[in-house]
N, C-alpha and C. Protein backbone atom coordinates (compact mmCIF):
# COMPACT_ATOMS: atom_id res chain seq x y z
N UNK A 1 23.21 -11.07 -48.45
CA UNK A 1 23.13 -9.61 -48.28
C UNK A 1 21.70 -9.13 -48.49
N UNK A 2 21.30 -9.78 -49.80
CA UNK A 2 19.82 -9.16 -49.90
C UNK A 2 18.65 -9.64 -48.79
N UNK A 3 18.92 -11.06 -47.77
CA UNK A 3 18.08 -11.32 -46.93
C UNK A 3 18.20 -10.64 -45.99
N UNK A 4 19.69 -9.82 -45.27
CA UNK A 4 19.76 -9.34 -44.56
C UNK A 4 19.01 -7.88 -44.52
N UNK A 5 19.11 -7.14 -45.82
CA UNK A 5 18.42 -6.15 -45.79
C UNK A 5 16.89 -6.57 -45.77
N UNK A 6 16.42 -7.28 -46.46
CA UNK A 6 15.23 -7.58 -46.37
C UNK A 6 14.58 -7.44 -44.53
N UNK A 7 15.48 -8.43 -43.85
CA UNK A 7 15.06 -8.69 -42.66
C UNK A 7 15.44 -7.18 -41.65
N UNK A 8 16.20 -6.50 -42.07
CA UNK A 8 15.82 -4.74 -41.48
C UNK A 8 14.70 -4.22 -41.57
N UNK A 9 14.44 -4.26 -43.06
CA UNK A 9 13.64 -4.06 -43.49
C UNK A 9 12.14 -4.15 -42.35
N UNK A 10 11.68 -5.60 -42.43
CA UNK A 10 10.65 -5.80 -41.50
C UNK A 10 11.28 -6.11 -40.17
N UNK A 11 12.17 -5.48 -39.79
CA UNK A 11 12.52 -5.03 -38.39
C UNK A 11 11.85 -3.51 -38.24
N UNK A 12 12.55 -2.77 -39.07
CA UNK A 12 12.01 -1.28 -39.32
C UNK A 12 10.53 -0.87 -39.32
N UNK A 13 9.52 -2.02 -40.12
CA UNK A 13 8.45 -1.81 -39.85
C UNK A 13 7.80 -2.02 -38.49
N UNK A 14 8.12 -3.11 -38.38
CA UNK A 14 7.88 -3.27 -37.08
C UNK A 14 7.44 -2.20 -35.77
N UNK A 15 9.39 -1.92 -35.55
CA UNK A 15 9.11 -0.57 -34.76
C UNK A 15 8.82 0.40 -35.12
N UNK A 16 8.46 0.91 -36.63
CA UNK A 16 7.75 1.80 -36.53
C UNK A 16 6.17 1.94 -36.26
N UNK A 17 5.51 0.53 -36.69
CA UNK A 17 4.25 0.17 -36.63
C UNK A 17 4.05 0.53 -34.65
N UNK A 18 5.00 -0.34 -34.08
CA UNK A 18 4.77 -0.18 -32.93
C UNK A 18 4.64 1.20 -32.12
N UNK A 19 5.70 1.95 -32.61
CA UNK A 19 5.61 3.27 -32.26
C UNK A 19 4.60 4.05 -33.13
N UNK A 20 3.82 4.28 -33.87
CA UNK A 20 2.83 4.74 -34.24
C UNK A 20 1.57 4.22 -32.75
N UNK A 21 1.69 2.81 -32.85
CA UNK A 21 0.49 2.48 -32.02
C UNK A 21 1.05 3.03 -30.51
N UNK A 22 1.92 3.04 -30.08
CA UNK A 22 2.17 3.34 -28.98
C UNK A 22 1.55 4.96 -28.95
N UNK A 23 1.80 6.00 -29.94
CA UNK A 23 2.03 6.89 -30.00
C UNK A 23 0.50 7.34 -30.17
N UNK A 24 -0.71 6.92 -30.87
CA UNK A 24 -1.48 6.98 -30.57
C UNK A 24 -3.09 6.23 -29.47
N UNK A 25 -2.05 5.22 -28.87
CA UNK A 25 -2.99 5.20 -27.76
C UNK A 25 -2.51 5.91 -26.66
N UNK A 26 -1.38 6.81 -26.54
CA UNK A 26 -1.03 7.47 -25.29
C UNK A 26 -2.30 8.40 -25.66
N UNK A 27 -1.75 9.31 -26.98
CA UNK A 27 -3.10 10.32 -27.64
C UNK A 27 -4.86 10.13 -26.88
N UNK A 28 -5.35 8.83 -27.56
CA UNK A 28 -5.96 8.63 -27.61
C UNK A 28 -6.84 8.47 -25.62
N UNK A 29 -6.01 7.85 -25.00
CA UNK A 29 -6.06 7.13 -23.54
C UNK A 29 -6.16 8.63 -22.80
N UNK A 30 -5.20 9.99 -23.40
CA UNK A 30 -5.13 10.85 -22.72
C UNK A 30 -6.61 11.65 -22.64
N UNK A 31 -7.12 11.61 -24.20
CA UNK A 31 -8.45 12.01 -25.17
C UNK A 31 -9.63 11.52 -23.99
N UNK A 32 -9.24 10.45 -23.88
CA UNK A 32 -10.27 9.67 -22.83
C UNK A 32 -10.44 9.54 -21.81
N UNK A 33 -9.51 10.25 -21.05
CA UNK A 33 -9.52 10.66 -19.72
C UNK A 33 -9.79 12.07 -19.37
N UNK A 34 -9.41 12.72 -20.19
CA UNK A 34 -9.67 14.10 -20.16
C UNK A 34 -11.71 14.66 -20.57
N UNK A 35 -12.04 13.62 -21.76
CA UNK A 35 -13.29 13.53 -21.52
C UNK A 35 -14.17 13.24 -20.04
N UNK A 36 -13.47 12.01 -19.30
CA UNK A 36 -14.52 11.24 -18.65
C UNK A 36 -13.98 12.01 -17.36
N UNK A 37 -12.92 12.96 -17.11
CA UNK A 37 -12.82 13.66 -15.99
C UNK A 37 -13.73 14.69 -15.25
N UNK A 38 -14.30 14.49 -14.24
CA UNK A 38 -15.25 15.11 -13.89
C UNK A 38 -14.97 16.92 -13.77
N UNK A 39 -13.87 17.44 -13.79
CA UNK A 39 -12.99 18.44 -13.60
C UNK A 39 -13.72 19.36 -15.24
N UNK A 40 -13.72 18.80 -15.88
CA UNK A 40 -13.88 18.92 -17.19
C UNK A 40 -15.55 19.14 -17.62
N UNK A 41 -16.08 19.27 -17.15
CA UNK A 41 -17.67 18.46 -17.11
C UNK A 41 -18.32 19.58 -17.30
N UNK A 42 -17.93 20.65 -16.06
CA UNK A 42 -18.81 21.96 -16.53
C UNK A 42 -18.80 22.61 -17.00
């Protein structure tokens, strides 16, 4: 029982780690396109 929770456990991190990173390179990718857009420039 206690390995099983354990192993949620770093399941849980996991996807949350992943969804953080997901969540800020959309941020970030959007940050960086919106800079390098020429639309934006003047």
């Amino acid at each position: 029982m206690k390995q099983a929770a354990f192993v949620l456990g770093v399941i849980a991190t996991v996807l949350s780690t992943i969804a953080v990173l997901g969540v800020s390179w959309l941020y970030i990718e959007k940050k960086v396109r919106y800079i390098t857009t020429d639309d934006n420039v003047q």
